[in-house]
Structures are given as C-alpha cells and as structure tokens.
N, C-alpha and C. Protein backbone atom coordinates (compact mmCIF):
# COMPACT_ATOMS: atom_id res chain seq x y z
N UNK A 1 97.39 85.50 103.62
CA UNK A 1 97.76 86.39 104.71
C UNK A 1 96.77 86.20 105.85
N UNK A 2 97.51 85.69 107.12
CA UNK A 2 96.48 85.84 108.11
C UNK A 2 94.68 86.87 108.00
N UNK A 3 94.43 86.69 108.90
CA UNK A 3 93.39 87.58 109.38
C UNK A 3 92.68 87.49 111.06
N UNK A 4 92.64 88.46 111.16
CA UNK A 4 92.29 88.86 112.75
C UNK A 4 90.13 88.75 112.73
N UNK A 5 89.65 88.25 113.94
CA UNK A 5 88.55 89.07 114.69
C UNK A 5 88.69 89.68 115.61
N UNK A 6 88.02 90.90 115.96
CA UNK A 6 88.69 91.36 117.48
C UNK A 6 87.06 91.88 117.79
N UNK A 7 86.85 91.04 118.96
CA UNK A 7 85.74 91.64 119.59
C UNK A 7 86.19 92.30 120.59
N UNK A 8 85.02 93.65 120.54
CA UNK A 8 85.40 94.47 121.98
C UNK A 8 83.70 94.36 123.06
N UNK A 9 83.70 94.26 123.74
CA UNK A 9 82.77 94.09 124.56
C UNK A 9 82.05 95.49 125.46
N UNK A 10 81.45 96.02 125.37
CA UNK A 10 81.09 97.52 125.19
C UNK A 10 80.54 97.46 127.00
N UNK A 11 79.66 96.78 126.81
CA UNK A 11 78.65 96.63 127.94
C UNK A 11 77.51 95.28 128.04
N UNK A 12 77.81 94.68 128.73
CA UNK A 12 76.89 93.41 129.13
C UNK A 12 75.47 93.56 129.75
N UNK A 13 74.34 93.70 128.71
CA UNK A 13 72.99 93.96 128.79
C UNK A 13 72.34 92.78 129.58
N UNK A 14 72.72 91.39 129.49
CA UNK A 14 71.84 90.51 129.96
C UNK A 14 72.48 89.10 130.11
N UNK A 15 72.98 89.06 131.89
CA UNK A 15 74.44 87.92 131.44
C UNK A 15 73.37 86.79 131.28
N UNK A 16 72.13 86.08 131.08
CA UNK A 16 72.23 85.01 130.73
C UNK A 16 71.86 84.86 129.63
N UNK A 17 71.94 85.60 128.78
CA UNK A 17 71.95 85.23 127.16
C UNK A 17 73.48 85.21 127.06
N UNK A 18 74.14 86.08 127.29
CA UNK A 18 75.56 85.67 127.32
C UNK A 18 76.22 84.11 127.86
N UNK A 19 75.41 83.95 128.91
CA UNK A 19 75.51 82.49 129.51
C UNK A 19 75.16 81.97 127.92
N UNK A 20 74.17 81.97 127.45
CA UNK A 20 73.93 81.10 126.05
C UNK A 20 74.77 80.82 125.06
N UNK A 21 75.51 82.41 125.07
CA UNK A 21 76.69 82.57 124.18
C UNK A 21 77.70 81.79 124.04
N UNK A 22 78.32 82.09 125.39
CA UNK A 22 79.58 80.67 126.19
C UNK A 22 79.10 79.49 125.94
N UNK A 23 77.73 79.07 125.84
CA UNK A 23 77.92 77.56 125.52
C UNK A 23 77.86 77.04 124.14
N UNK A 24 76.88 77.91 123.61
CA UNK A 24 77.03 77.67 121.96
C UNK A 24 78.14 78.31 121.01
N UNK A 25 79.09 78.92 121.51
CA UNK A 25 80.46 79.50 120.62
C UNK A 25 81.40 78.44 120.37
N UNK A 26 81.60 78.21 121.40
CA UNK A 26 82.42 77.04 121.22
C UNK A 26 82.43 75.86 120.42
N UNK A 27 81.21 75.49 119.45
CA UNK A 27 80.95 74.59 118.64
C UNK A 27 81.36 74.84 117.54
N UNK A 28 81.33 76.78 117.56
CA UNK A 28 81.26 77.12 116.24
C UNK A 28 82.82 76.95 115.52
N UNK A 29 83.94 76.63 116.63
CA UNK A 29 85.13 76.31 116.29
C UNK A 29 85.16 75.21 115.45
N UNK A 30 84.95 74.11 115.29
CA UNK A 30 84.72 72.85 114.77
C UNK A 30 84.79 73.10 113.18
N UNK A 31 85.89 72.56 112.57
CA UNK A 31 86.46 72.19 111.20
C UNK A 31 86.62 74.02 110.75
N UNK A 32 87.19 74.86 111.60
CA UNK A 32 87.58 76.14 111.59
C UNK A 32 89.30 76.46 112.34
N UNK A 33 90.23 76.63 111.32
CA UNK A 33 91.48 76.50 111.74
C UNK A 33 91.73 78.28 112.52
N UNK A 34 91.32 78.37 113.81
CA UNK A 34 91.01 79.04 114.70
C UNK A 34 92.34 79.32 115.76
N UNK A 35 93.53 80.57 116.15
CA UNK A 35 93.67 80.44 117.18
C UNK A 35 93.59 81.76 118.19
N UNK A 36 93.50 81.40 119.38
CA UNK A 36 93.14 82.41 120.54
C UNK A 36 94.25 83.42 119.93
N UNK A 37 94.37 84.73 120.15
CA UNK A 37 95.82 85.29 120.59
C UNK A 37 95.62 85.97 121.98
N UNK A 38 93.47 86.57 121.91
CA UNK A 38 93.65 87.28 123.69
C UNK A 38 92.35 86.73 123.43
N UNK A 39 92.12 86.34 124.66
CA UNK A 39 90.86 86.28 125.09
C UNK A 39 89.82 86.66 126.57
N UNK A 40 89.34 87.77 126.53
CA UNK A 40 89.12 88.53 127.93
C UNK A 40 89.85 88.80 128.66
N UNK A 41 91.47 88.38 128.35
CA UNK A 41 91.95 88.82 129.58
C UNK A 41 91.47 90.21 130.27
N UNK A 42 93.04 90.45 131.22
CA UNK A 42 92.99 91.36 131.83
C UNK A 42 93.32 92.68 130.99
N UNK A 43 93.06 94.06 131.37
CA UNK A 43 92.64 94.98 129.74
C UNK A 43 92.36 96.35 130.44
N UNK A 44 93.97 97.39 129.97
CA UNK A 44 94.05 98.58 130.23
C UNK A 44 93.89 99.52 128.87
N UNK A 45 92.41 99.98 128.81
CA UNK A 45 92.30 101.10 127.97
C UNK A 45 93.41 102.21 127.98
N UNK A 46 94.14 102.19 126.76
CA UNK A 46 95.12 103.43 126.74
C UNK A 46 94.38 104.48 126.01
N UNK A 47 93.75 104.66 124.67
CA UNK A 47 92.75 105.64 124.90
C UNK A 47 91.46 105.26 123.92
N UNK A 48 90.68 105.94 124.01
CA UNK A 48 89.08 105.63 123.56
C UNK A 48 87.85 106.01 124.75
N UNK A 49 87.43 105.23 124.27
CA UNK A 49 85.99 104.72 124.82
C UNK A 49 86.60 103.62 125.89
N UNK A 50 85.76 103.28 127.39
CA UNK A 50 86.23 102.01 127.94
C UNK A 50 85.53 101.01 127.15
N UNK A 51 86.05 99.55 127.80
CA UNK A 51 85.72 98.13 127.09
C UNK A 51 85.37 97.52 128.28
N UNK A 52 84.71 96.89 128.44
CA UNK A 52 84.71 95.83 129.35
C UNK A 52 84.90 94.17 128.90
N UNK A 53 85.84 93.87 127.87
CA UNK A 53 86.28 93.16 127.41
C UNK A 53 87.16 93.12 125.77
N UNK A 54 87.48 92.24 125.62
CA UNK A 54 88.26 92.12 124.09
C UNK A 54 88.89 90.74 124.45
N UNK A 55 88.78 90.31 122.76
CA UNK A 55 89.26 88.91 122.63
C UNK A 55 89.41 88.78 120.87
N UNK A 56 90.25 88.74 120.48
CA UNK A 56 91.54 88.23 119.36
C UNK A 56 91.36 86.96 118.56
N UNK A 57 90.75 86.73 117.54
CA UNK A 57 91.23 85.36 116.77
C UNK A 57 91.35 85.15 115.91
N UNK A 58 92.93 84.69 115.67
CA UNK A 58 93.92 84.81 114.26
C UNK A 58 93.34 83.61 113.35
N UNK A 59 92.49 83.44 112.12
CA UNK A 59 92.38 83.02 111.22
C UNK A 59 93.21 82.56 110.15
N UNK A 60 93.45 81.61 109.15
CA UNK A 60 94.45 81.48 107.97
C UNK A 60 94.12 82.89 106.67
N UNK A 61 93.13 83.20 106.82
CA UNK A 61 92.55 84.73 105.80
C UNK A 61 91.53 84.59 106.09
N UNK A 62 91.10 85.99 104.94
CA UNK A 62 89.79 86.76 105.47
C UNK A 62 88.80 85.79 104.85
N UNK A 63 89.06 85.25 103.75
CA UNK A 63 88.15 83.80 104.09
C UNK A 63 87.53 83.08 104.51
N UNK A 64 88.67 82.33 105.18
CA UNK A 64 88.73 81.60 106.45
C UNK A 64 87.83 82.55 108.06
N UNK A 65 88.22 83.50 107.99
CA UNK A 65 87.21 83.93 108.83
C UNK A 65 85.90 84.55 108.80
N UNK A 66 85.55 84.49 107.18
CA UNK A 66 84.47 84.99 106.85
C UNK A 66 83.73 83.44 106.87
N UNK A 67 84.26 82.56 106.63
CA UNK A 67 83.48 81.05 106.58
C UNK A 67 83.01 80.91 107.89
N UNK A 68 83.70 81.29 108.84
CA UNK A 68 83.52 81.00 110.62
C UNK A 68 82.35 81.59 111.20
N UNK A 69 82.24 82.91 110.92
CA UNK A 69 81.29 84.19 111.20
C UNK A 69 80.04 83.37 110.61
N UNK A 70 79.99 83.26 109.23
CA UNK A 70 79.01 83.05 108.32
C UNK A 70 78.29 81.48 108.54
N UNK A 71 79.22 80.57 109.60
CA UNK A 71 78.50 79.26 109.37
C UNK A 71 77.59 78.83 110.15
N UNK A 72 76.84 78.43 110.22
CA UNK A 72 75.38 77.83 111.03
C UNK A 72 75.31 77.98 111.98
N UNK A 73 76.64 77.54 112.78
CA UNK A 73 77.10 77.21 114.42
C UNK A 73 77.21 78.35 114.86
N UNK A 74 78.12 79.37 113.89
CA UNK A 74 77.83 80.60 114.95
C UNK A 74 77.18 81.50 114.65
N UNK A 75 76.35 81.19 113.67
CA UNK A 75 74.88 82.33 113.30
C UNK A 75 74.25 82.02 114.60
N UNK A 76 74.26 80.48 114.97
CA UNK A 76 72.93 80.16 115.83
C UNK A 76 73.45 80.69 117.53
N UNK A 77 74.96 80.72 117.11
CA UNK A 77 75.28 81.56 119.04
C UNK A 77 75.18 83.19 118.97
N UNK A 78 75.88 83.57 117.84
CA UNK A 78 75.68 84.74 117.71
C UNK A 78 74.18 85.79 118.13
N UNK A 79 73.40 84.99 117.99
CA UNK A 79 71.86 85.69 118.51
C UNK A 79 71.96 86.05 120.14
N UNK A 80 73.15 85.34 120.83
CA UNK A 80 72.44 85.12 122.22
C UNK A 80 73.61 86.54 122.45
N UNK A 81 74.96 86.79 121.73
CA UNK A 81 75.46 87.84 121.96
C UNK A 81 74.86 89.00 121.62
N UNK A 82 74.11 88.87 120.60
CA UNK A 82 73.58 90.45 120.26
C UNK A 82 72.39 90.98 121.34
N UNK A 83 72.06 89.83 122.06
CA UNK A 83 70.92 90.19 122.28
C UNK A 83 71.66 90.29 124.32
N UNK A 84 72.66 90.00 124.05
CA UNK A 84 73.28 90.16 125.64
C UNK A 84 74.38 91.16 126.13
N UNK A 85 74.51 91.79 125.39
CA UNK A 85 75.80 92.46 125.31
C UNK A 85 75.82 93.55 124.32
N UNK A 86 76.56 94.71 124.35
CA UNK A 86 76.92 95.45 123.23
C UNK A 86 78.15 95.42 122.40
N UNK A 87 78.15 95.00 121.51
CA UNK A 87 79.77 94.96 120.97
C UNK A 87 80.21 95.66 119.91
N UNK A 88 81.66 95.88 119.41
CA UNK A 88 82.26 96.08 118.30
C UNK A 88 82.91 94.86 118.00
N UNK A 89 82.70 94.15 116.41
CA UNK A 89 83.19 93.14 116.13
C UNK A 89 84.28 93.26 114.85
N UNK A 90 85.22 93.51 114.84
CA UNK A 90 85.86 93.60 113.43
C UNK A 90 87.02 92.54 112.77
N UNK A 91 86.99 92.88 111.40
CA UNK A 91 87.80 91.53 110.65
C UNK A 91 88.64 92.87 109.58
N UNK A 92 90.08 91.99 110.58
CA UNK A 92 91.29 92.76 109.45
C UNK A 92 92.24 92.16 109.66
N UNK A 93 92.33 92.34 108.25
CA UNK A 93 93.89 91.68 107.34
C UNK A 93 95.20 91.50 108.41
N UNK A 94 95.75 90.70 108.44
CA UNK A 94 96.96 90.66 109.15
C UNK A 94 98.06 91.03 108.17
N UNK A 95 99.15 91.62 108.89
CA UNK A 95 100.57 91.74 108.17
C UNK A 95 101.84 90.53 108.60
N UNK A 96 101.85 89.56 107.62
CA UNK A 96 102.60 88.45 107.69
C UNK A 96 104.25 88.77 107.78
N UNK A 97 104.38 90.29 107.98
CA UNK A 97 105.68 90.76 107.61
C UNK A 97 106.39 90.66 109.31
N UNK A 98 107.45 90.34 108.93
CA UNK A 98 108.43 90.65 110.61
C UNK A 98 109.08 91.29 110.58
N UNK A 99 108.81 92.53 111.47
CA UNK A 99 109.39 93.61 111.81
C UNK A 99 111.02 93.58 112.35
C-alpha cells in the first residue's frame, strides 16, 4: 500500500541553511522510487495553524519511505532543514482504494 510524506513548513529560521537543504535533498532521491504529488506550491490554509509551505511524496510503502528518511543522503541534508526552518514532517499509510 502506498505511503505518503507530507512536510509542512511552519516558519523559515535561516534561508541559507535551507539554501543547503535544496542542494543536498535532491541526492537523497537516488535508487528511491519517489513521486512529487505537491511540492510548495501555491497553498490556502482552510483551517489550523498557517504554513508557509507543504510538499507531498508518494512512496511504494511505509518501508520504502522509511528507507528514504533513514538513508545517509538524507540524514546528511536533513541537518541543514532542522536547523533552517521549523517543520511538521509526517508518514502515513495511503488508501489504494478508489472511491
């Protein structure tokens, strides 16, 4: 069964560690069957807390996206987000069912 990440982007503490982020994330795709569904777009809070971002990526399972999170490439980008930004990051199950 699929699986989702959904980052939400809270508040941007320090854009050039984020600059760091953008360049080292992108590696972390590599031999990770990865696809976009949103990525930063454009983004109307209907209710909560605001975001100043969110971005979506559908995995083959929770596996599969626990291998991605967990592998070298993006342990080693991941530092430059925590330390640039505030986020909510979460991993859930997809429903393979059609409505």
């Amino acid at each position: 069964m699929s699986a989702y990440v959904i980052f939400i982007r809270e508040t941007t503490t320090d854009d050039a560690e984020m600059q760091q982020y953008a360049q080292k994330a992108p590696a972390a795709r590599a031999g990770h069957d990865i696809t976009r569904v949103a990525f930063y777009g454009e983004l109307d809070v209907l209710e909560g807390p605001a975001a100043e971002g969110v971005a979506i990526l559908r995995f083959p399972d929770m596996t599969a996206a626990r291998a991605w999170y967990d592998s070298p490439a993006y342990q080693e980008a991941r530092q430059h987000r925590f330390k640039g930004a505030q986020y909510r990051m979460l991993l859930v199950e997809g429903s393979d069912v059609q409505a």
